[in-house]
Protein backbone atom coordinates (compact mmCIF):
# COMPACT_ATOMS: atom_id res chain seq x y z
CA UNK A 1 -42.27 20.58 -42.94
CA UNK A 2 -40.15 20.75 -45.77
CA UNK A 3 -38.88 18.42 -48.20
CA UNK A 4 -35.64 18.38 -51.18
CA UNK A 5 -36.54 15.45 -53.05
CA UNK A 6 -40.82 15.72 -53.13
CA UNK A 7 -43.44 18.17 -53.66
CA UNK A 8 -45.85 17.23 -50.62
CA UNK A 9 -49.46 19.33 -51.26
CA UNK A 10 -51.91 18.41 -48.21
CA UNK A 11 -55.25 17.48 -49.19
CA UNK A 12 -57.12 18.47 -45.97
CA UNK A 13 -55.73 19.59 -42.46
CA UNK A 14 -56.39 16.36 -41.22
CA UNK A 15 -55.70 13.54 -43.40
CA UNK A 16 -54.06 13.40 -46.83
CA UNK A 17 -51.37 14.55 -49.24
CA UNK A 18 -50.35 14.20 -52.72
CA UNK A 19 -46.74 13.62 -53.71
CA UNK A 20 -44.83 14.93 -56.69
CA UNK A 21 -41.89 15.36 -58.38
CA UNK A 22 -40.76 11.20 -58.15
CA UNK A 23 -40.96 8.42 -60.15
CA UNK A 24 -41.76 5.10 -58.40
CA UNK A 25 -40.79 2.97 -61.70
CA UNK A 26 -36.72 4.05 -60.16
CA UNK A 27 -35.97 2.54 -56.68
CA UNK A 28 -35.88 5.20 -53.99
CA UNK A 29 -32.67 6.15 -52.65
CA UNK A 30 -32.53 6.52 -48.88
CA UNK A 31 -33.11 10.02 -49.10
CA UNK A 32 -36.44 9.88 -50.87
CA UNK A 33 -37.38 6.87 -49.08
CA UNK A 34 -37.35 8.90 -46.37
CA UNK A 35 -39.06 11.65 -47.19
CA UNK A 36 -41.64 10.08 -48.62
CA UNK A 37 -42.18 7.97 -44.60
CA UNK A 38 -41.87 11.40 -43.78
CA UNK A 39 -44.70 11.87 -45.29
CA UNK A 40 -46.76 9.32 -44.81
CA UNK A 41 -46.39 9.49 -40.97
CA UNK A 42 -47.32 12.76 -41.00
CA UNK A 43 -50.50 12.67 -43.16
CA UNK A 44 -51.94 9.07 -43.03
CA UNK A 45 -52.43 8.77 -46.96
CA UNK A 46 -50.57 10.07 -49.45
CA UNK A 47 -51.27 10.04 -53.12
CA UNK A 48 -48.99 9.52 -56.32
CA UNK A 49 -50.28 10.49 -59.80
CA UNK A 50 -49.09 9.31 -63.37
CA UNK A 51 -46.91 6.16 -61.98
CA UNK A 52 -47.26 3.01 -64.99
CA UNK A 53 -45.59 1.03 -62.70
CA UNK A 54 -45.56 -2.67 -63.09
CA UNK A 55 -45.80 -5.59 -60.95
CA UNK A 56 -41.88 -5.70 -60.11
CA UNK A 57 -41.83 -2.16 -59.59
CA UNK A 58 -44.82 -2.32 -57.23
CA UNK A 59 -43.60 -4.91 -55.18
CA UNK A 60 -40.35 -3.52 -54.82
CA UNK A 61 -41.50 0.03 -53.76
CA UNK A 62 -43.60 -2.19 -51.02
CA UNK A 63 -40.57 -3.81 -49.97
CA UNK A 64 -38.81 -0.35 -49.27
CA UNK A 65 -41.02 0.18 -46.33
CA UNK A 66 -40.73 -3.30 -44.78
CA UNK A 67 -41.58 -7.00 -45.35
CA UNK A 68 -44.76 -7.70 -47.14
CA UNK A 69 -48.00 -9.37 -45.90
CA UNK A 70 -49.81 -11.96 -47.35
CA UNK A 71 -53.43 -11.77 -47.22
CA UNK A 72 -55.27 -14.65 -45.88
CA UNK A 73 -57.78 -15.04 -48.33
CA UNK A 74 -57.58 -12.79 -51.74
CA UNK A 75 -56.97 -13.58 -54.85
CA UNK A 76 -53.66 -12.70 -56.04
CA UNK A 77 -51.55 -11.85 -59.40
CA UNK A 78 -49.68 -14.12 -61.46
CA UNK A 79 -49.05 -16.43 -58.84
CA UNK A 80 -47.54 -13.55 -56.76
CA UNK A 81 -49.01 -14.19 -53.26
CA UNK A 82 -47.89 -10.71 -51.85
CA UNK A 83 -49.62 -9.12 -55.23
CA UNK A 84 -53.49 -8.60 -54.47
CA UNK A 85 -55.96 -8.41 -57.15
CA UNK A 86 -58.69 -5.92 -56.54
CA UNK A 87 -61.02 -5.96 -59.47
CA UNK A 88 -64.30 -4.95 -60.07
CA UNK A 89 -66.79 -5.22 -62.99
CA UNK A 90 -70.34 -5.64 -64.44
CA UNK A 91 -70.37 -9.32 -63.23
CA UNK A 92 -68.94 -8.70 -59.46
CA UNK A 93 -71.20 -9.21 -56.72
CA UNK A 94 -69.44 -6.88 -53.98
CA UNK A 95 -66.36 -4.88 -54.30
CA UNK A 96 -63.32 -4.72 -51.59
CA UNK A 97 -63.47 -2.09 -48.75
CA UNK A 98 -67.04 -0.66 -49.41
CA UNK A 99 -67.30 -0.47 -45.48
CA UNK A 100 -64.88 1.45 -43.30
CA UNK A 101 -62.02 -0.50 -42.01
CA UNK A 102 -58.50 -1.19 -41.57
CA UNK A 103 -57.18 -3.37 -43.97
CA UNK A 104 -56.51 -7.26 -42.31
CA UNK A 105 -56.64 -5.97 -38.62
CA UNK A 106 -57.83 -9.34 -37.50
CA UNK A 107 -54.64 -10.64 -37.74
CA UNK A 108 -52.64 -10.75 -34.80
CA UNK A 109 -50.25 -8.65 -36.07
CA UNK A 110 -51.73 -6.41 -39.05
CA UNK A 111 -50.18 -4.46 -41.71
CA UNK A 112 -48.80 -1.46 -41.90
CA UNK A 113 -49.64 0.11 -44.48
CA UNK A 114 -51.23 -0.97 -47.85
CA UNK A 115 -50.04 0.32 -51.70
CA UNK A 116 -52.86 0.75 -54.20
CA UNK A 117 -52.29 1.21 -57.89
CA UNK A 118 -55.29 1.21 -60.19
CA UNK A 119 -54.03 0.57 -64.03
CA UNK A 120 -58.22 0.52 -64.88
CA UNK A 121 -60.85 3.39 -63.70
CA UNK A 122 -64.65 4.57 -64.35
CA UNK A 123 -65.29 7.48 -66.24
CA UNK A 124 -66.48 8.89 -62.94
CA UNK A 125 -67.08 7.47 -59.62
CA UNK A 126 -65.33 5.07 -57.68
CA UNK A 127 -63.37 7.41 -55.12
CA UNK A 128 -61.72 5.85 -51.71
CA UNK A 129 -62.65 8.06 -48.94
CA UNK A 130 -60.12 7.84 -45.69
CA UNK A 131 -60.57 8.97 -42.51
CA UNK A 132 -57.73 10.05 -39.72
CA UNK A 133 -58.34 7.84 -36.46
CA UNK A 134 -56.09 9.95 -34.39
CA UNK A 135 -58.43 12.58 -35.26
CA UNK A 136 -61.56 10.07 -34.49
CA UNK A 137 -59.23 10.22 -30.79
CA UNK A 138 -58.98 13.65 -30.67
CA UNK A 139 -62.19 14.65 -31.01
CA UNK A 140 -63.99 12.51 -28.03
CA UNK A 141 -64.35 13.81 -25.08
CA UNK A 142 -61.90 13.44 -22.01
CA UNK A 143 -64.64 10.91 -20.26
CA UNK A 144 -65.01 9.00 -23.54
CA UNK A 145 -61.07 8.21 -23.91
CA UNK A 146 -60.67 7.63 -20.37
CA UNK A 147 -63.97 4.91 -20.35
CA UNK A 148 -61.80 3.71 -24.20
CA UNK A 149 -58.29 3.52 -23.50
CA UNK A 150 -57.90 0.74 -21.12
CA UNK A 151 -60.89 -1.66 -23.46
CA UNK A 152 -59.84 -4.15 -25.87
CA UNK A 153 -61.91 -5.73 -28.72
CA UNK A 154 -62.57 -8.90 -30.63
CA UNK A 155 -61.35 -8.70 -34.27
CA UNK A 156 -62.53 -11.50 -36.67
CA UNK A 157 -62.88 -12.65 -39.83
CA UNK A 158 -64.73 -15.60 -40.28
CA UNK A 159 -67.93 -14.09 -41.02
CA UNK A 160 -66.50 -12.40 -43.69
CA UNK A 161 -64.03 -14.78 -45.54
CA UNK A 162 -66.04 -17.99 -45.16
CA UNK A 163 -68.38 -16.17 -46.81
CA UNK A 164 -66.41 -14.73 -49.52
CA UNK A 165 -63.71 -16.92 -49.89
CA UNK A 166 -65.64 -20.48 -49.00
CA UNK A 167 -65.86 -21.70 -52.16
CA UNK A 168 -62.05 -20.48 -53.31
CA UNK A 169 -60.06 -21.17 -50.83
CA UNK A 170 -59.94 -24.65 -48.94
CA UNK A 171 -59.77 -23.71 -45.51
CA UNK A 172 -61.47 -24.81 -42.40
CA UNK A 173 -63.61 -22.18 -40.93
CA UNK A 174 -61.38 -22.13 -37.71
CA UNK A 175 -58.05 -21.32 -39.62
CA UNK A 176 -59.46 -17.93 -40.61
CA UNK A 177 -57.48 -14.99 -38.85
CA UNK A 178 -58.85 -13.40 -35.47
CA UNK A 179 -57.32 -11.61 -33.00
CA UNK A 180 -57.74 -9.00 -29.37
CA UNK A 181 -56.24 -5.55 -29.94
CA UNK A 182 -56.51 -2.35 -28.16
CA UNK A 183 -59.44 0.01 -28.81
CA UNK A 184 -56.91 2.38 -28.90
CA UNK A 185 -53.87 1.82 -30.21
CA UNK A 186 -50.24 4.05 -29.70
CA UNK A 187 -48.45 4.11 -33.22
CA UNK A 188 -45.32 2.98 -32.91
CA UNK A 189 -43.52 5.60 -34.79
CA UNK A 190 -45.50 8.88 -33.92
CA UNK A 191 -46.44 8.20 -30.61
CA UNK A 192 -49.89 9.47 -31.29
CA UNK A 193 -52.92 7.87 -29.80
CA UNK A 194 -55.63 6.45 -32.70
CA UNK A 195 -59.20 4.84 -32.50
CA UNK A 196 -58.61 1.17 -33.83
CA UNK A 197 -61.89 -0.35 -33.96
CA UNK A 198 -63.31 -0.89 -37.49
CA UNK A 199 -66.69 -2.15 -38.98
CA UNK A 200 -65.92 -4.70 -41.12
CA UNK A 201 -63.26 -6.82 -38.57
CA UNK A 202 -64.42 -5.72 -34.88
CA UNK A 203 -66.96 -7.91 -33.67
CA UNK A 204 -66.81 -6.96 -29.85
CA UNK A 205 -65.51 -5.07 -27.05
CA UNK A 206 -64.51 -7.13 -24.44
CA UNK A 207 -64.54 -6.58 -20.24
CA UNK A 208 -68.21 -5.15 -20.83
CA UNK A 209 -71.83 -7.11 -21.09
CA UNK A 210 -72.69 -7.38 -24.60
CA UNK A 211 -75.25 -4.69 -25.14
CA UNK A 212 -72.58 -2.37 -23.92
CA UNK A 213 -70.78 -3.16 -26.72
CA UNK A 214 -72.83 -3.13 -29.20
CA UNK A 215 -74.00 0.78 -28.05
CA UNK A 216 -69.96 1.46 -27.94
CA UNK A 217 -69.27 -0.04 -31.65
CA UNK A 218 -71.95 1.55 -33.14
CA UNK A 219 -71.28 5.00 -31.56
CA UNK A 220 -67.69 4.62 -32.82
CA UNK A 221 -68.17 3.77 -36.18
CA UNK A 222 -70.61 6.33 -37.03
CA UNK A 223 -67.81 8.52 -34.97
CA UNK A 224 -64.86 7.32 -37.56
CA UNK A 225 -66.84 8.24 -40.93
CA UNK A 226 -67.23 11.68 -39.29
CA UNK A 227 -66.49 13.75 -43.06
CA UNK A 228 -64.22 16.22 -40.53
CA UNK A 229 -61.66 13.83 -40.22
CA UNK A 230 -61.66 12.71 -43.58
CA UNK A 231 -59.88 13.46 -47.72
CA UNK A 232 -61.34 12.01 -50.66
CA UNK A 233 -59.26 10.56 -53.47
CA UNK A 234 -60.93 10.75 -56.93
CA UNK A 235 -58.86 8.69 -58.84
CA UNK A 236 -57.23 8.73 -62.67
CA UNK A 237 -55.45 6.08 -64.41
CA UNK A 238 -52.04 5.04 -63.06
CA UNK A 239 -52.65 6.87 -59.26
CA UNK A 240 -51.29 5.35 -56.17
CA UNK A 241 -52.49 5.27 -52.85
CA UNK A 242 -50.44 4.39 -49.57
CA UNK A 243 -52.13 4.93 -46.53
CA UNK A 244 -51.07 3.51 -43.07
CA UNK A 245 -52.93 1.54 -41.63
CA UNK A 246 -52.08 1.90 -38.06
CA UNK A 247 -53.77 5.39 -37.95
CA UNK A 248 -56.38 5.24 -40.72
CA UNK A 249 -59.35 3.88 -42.08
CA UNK A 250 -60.76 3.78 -45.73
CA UNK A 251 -64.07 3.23 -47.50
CA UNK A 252 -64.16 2.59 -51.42
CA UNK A 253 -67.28 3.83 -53.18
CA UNK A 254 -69.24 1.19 -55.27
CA UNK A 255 -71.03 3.95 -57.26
CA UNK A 256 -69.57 3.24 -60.78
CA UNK A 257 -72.05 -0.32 -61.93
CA UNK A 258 -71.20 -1.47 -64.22
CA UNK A 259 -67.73 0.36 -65.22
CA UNK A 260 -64.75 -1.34 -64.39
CA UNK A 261 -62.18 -0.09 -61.74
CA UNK A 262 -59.12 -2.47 -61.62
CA UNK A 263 -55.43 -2.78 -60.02
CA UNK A 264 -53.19 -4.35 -58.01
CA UNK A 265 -52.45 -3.71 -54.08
CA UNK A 266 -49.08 -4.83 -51.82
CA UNK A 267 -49.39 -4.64 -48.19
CA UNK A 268 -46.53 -3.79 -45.90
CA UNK A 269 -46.03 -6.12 -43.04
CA UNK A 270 -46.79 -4.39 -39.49
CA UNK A 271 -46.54 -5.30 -35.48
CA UNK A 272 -49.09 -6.14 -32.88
CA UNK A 273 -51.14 -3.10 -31.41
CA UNK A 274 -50.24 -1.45 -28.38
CA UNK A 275 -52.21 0.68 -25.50
């Protein structure tokens, strides 16, 4: 695949790239903004170094790749509701995404991708690792996808914002997102089939008795955090990540107590999951 307006170096044959050679504080022409989909769609995550954007600049390259969504329950940044503030320090209690997951996919329709910029990093420590679910798909056997394809499964988020968010955010536990996608989803733009089941959001598999479901979950998220279908981003000042959402999963470390890692994130608006 080549490419006139980027430098695209993969990271690992199945997931990841880092992009060069462009300046995200400049709006992308059409050419670059295509390229750089281009890339994306064919790597999952891709990677931007030395980029002091700022918030304007950060929204607006969000906005290149579609509306933006507005998560249900985060804090955001300056009153910016489509700005996400991920933060975390020597007084946090957790950190976001330190389980495997697809950002928000217990909304009924969730995002397409998500665009990370950390202004504030540990000395060391404090990678995201991301893992390639059409290579989670690839990898089972025929009998496994054929028992898969046809399942759906539970995606909520009660458990998990009521108990983040409670105090925060006035909300009735009921109003909190949940929704029934595919177990295995077709992206809408490759074609390509990927696992879409995630620990942190997937709470059952429906059409089969409950201790069936369980066994499946837990065999497939083991399955997704196999290192083989994974990159690992060690991060510097001022990096980006945009990864998409539809075909990949990501796990920050919390290894870095009690250094600070801080930034902002966007999220691009997506469509409901389809078999």
């Amino acid at each position: 695949m080549t490419y006139r307006r980027i430098s695209v170096e993969p990271l690992t044959p199945a997931i990841g790239a880092e992009i060069s050679d462009i300046d995200l504080r400049e709006p992308l022409d059409d050419e670059a903004h295509a390229e750089v989909r281009r890339a994306l769609l064919a790597h999952g995550v891709v990677f931007f170094r030395d980029q002091p954007i700022d918030h304007d600049q950060h929204i607006a390259f969000g906005r290149r790749f579609g509306e933006l969504h507005i998560h249900p329950a985060s804090p955001c940044v300056d009153g910016r509701p489509e700005l996400m503030r991920v933060h975390t320090d020597a007084d946090s209690t957790r950190q976001n995404g330190h389980q495997w997951h697809s950002d928000v996919s217990c909304d009924e329709e969730p995002p397409m991708g998500s665009v990370l910029h950390l202004h504030t990093v540990p000395e060391c420590g404090g990678d995201t690792l991301f893992s390639s679910m059409y290579a989670a798909w690839d990898a089972l056997s025929e009998s496994m996808k054929a028992l898969l394809a046809p399942l759906e499964a539970s995606h909520e988020s009660a458990h998990l914002y009521d108990h983040l968010y409670g105090d925060a955010v006035v909300r009735r536990r009921n109003d909190w997102p949940s929704a029934v996608h595919p177990v295995v989803r077709t992206h809408p733009e490759t074609g390509r089939k990927a696992l879409f089941v995630n620990a942190i959001f997937t709470r059952r598999i429906l059409g089969v008795t409950e201790s069936e479901s369980r066994g499946l979950l837990e065999f497939l998220f083991e399955h997704v955090a196999n290192p083989h279908f994974q990159c690992r981003f060690r991060w510097r000042r001022n990096s980006i990540a945009f990864w998409d959402n539809r075909c990949v999963q990501h796990h920050a470390m919390w290894d870095y107590y009690p250094s600070t890692r801080s930034g902002t994130r966007v999220t691009v608006a997506g469509d409901r999951p389809r078999h």
